[in-house]
N, C-alpha and C. Protein backbone atom coordinates (compact mmCIF):
# COMPACT_ATOMS: atom_id res chain seq x y z
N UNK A 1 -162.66 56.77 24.39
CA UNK A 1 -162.55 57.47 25.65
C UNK A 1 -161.13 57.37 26.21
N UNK A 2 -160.66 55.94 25.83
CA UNK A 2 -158.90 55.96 26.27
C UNK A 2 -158.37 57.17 26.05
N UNK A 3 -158.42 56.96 24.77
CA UNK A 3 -157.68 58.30 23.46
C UNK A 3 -158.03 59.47 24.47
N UNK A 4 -158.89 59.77 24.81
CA UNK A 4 -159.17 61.33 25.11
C UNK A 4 -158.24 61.15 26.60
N UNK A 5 -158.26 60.23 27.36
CA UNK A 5 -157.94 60.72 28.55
C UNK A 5 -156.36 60.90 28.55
N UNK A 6 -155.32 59.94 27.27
CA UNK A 6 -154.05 60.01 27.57
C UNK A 6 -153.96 61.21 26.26
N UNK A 7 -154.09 62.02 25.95
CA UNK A 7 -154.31 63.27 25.23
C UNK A 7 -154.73 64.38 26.43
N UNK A 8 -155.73 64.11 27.53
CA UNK A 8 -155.56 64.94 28.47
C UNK A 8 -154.75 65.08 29.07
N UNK A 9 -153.89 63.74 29.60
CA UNK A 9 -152.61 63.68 30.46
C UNK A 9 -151.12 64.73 29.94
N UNK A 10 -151.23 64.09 28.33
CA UNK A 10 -150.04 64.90 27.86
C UNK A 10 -150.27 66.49 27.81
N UNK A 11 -151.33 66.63 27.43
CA UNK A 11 -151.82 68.28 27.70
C UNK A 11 -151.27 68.63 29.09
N UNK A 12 -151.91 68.20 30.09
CA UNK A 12 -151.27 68.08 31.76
C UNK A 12 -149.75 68.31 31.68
N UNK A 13 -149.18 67.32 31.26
CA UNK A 13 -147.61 67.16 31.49
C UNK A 13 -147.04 68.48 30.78
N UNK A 14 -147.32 69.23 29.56
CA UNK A 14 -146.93 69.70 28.50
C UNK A 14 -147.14 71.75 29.10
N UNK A 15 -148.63 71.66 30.08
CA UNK A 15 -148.48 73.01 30.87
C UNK A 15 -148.11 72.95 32.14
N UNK A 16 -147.25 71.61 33.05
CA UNK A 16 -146.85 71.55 34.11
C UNK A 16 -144.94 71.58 33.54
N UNK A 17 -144.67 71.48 32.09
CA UNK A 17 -143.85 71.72 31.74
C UNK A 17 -143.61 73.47 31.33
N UNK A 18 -144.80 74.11 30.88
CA UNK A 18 -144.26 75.54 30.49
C UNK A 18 -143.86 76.57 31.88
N UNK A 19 -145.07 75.49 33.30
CA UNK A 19 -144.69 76.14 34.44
C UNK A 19 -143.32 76.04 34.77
N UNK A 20 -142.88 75.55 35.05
CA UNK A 20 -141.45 74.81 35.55
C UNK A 20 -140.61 75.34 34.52
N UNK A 21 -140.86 75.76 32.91
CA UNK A 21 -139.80 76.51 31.97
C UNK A 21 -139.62 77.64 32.78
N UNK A 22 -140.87 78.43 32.92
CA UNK A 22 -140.90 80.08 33.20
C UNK A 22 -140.91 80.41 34.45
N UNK A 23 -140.56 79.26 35.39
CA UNK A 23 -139.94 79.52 36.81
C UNK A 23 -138.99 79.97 36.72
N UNK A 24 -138.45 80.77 38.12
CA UNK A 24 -136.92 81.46 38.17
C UNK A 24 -135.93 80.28 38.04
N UNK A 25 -134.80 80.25 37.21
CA UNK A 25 -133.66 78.67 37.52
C UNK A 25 -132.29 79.65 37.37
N UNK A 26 -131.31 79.28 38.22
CA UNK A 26 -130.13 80.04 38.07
C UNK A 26 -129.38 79.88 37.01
N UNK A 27 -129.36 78.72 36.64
CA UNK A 27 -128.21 77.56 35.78
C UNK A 27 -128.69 77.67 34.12
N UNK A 28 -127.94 78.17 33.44
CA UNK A 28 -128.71 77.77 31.75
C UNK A 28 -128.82 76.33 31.43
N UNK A 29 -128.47 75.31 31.98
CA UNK A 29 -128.19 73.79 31.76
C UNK A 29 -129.50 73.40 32.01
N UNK A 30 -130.31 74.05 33.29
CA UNK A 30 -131.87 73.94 33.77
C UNK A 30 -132.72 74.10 32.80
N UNK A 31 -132.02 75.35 32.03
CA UNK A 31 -133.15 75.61 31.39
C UNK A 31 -133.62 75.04 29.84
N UNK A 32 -132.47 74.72 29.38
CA UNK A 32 -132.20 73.79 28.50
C UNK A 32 -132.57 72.62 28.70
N UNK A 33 -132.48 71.87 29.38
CA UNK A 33 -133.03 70.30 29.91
C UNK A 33 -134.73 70.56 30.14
N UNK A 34 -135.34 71.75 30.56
CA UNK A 34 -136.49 71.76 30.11
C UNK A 34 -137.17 71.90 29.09
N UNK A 35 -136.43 72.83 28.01
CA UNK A 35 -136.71 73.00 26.85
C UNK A 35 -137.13 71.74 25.99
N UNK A 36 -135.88 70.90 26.31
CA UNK A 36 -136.07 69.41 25.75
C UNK A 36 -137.02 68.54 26.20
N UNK A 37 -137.69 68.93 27.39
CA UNK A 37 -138.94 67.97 28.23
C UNK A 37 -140.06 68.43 27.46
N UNK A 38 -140.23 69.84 26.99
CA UNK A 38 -141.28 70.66 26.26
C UNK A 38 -141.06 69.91 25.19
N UNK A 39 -139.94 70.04 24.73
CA UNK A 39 -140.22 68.69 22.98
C UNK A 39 -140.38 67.68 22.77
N UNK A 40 -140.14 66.98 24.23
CA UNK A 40 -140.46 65.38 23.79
C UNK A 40 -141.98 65.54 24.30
N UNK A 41 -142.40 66.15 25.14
CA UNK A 41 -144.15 66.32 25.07
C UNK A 41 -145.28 66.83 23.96
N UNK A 42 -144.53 67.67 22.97
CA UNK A 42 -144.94 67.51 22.23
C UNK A 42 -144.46 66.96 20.92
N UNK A 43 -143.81 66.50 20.95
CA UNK A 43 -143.50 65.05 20.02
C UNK A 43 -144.59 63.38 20.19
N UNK A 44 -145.00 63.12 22.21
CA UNK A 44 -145.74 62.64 22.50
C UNK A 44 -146.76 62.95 22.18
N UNK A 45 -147.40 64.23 22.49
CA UNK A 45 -148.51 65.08 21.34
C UNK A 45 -149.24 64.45 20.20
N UNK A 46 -148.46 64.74 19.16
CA UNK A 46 -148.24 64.63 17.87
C UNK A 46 -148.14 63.16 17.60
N UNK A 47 -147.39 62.50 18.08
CA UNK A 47 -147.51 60.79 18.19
C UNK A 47 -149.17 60.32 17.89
N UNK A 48 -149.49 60.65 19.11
CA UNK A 48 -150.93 60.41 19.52
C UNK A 48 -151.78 60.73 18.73
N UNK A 49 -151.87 61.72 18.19
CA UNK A 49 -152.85 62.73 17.29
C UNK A 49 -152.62 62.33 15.78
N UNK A 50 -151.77 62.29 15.36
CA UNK A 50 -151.09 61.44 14.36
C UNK A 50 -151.60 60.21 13.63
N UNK A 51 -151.32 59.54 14.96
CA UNK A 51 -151.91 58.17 14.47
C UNK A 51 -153.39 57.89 15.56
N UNK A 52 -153.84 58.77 15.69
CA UNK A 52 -155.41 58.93 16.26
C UNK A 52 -156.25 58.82 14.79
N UNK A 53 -155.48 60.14 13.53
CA UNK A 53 -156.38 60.33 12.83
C UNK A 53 -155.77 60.00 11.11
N UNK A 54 -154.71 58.98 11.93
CA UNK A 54 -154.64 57.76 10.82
C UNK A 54 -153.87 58.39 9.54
N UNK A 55 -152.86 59.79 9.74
CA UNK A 55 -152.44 60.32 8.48
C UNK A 55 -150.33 60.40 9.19
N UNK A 56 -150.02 59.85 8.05
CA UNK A 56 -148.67 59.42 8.06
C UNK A 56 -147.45 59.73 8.61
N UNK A 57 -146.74 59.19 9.56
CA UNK A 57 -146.23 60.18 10.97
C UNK A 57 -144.72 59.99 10.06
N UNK A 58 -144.27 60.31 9.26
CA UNK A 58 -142.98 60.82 8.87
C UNK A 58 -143.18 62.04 9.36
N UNK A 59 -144.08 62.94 9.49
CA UNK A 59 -143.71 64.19 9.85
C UNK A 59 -142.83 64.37 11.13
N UNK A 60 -142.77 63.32 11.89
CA UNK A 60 -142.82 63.20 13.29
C UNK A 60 -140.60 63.03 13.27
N UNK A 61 -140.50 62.21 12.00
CA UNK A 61 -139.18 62.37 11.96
C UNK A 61 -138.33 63.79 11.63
N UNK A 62 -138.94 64.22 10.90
CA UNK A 62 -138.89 65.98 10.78
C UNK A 62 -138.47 66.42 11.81
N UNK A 63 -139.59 66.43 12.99
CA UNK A 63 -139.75 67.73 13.95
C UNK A 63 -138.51 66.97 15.01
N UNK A 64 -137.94 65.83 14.93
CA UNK A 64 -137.20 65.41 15.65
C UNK A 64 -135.80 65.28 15.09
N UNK A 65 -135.84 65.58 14.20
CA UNK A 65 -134.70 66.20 13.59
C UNK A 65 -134.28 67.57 13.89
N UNK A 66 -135.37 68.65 14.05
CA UNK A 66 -135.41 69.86 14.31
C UNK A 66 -134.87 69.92 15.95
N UNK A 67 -135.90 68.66 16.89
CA UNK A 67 -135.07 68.64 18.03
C UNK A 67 -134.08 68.07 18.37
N UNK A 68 -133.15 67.66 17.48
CA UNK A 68 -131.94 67.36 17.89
C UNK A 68 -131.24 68.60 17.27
N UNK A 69 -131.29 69.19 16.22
CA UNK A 69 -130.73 69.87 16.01
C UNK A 69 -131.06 71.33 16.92
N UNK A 70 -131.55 72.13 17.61
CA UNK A 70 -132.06 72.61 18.97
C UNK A 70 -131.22 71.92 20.00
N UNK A 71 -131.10 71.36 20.29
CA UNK A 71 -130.66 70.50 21.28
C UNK A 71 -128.98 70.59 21.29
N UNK A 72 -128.14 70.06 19.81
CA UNK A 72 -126.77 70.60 19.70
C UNK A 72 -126.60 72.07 19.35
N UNK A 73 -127.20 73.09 19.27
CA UNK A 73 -127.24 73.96 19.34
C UNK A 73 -127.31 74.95 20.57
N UNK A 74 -128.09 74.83 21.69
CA UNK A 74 -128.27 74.54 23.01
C UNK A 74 -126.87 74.34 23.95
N UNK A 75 -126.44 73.41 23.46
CA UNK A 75 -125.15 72.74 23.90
C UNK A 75 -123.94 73.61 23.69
N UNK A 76 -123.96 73.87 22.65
CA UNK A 76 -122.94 74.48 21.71
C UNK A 76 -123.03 76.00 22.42
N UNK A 77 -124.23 76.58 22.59
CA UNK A 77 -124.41 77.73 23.21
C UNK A 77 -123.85 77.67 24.33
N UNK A 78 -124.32 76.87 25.58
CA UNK A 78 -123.58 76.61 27.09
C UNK A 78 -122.40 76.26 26.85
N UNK A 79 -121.59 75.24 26.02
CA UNK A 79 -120.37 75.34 26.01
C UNK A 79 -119.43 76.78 25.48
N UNK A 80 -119.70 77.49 24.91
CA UNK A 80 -119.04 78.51 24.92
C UNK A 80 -119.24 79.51 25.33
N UNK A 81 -120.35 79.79 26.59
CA UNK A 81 -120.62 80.39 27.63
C UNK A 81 -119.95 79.93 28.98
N UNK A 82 -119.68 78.64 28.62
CA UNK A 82 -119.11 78.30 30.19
C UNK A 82 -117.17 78.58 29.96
N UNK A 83 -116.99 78.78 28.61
CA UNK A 83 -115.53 79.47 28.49
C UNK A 83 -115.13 80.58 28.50
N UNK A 84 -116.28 81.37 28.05
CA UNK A 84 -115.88 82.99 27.84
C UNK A 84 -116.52 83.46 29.96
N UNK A 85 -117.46 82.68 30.26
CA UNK A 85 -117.89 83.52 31.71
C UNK A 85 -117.29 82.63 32.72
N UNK A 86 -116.83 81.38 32.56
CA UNK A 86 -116.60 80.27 33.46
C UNK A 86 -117.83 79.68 34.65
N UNK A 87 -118.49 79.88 34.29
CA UNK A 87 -119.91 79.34 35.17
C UNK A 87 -121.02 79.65 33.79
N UNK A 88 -122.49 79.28 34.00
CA UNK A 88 -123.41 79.38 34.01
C UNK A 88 -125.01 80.03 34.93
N UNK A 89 -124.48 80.30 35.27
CA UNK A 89 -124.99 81.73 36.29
C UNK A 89 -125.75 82.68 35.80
N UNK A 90 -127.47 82.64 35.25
CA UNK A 90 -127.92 83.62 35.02
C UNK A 90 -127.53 85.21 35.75
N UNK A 91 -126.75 85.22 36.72
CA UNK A 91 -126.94 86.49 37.13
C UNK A 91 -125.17 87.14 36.91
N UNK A 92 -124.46 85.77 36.18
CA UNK A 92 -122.84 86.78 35.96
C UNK A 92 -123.28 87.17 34.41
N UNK A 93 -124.15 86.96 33.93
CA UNK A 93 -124.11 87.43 32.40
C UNK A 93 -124.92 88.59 32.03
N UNK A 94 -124.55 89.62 30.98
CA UNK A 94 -125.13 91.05 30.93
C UNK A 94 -125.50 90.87 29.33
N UNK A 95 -127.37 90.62 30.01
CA UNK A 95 -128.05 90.51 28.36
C UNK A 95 -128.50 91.42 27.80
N UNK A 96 -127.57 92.47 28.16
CA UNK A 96 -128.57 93.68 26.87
C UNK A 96 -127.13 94.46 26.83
């Protein structure tokens, strides 16, 4: 019954995280720093579930490899947005 309730919590945390992604945010830095709250929740996820059903969490180094690499990528994106526009300002940039 533990198991189920901190598996409910992260569920909780994980769609109080997609709210707060797909809110309005001015700043791309916002939105990025949530992106990364969405992966370590489900990295917490997967932790749990993982070793709930007892089958071998190397996978877990994988997908966190994937989020770091997301993550300098991310970075790499805002840094050469904040040279070519000089801010981060969803509304100085023209996406189409």
């Amino acid at each position: 019954m533990k198991v189920f309730n901190i598996i409910i919590v992260i569920i909780f945390i994980y769609i109080i995280g997609n709210l707060i992604f797909v809110s309005k945010h001015k700043h791309l830095l916002i939105i990025l720093l949530r992106l990364e709250f969405l992966v370590l929740r489900i990295f917490l996820f997967l932790l749990f579930i993982l070793s709930y059903i007892n089958i071998n969490i190397y996978i877990l180094i994988v997908f966190l490899v994937f989020a770091v690499c997301e993550g300098a990528l991310g970075l790499s994106i805002l840094v050469s947005i904040i040279r070519s526009h000089g801010n981060d300002y969803f509304q100085s940039f023209n996406l189409l």
